[in-house]
Protein backbone atom coordinates (compact mmCIF):
# COMPACT_ATOMS: atom_id res chain seq x y z
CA UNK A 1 -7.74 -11.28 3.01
CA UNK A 2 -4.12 -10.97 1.46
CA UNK A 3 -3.32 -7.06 1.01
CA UNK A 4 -0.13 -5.52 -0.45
CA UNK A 5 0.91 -1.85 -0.43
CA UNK A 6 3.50 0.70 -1.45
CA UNK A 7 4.00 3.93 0.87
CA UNK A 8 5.82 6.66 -0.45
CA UNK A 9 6.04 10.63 -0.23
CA UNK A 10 8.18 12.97 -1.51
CA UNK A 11 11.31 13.05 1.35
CA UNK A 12 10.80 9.43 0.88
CA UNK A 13 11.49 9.47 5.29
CA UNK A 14 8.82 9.90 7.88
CA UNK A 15 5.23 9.73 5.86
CA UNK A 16 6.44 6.49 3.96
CA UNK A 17 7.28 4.38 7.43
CA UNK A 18 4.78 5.98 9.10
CA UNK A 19 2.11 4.97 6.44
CA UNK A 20 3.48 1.37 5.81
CA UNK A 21 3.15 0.80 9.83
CA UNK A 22 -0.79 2.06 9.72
CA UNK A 23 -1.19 -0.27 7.05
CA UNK A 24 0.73 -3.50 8.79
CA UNK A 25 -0.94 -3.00 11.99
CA UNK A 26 -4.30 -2.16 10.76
CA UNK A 27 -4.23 -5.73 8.93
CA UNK A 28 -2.66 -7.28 11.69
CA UNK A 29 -5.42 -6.32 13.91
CA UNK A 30 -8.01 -7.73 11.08
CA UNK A 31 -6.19 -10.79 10.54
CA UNK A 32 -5.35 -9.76 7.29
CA UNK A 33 -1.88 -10.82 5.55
CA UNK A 34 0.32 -7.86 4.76
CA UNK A 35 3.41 -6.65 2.72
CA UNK A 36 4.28 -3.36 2.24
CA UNK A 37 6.78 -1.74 -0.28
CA UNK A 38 8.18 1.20 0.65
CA UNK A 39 9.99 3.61 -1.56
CA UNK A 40 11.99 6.39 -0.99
CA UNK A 41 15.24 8.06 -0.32
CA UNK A 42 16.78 4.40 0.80
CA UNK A 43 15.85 3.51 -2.55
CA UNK A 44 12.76 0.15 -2.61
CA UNK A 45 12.63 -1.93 0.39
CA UNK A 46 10.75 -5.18 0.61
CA UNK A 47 10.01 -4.88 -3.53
CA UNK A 48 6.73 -6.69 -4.12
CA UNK A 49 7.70 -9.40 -6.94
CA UNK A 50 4.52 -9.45 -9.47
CA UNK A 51 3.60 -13.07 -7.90
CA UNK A 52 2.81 -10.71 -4.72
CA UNK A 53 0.69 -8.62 -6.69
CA UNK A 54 -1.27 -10.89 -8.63
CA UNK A 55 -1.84 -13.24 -5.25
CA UNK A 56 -3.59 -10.26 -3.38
CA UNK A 57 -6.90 -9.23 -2.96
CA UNK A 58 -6.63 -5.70 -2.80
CA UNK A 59 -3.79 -3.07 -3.25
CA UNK A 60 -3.17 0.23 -1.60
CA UNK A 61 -1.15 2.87 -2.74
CA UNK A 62 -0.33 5.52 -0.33
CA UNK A 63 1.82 7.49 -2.27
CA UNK A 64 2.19 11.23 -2.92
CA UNK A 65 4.38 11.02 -5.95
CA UNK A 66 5.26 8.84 -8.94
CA UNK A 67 6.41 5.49 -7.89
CA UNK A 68 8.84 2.55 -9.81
CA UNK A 69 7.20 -0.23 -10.96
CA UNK A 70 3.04 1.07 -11.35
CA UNK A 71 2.72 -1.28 -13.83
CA UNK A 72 2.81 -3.90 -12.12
CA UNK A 73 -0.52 -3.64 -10.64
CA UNK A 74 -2.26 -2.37 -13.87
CA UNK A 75 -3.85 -6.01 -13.87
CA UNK A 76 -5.55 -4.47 -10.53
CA UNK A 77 -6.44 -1.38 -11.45
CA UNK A 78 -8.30 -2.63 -14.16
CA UNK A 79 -10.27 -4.85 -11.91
CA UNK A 80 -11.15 -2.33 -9.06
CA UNK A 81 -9.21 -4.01 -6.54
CA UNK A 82 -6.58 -0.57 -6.33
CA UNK A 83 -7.08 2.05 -3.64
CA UNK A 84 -4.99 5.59 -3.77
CA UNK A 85 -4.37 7.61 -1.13
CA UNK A 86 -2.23 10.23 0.32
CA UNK A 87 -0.05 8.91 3.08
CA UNK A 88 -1.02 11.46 5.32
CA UNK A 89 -4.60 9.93 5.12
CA UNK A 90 -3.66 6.63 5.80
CA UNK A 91 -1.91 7.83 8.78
CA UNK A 92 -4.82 9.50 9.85
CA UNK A 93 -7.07 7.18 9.20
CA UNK A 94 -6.09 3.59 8.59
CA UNK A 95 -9.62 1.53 9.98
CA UNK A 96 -11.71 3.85 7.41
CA UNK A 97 -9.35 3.36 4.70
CA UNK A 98 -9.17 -0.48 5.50
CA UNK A 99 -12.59 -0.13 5.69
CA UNK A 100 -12.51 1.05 1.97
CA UNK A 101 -10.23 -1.33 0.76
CA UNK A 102 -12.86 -4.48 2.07
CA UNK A 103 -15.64 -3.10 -0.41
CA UNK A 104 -13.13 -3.27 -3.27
């Protein structure tokens, strides 16, 4: 299973890496393949280009405020394949959420 995310919160600091490493390692420990976007005070690192995007089977967005770029994953919205979600929660709670994201 290929899964791309984007973490961000509203310092843009400790929620966004914290989230984007419950993510990564809760894939890594499914075998899933992983990229994460985060977004936040440094500005985007590791920008997911569209291709990204459209190759994945599921997104997750663990954000707790408007992010750059939505758009690009209306294509997955539309199909069901989107999951939102505070970053706190994914902290929290990354198997459940992965969980989640498998039934997508």
């Amino acid at each position: 299973m290929k899964v791309v995310a984007v973490t961000a919160c509203p310092t843009g600091v400790a929620h966004t890496y914290m989230a984007q490493e419950a993510i990564e390692k809760e894939c890594r420990k499914r075998g899933y393949e992983v990229q994460v976007e985060t977004q936040g005070s440094m500005g985007i690192e590791n920008e997911l280009e569209q291709a990204d995007v459209d190759a994945a089977d599921a997104v997750i967005l663990a954000v707790a405020i408007g992010i750059e770029g939505e758009e690009r994953f209306d294509e997955k919205t539309d199909a069901g394949k989107v999951l939102v979600i505070d970053p706190g929660e994914m902290i929290k709670h990354p198997a459940e959420i992965l969980d989640k994201v498998e039934k997508l």
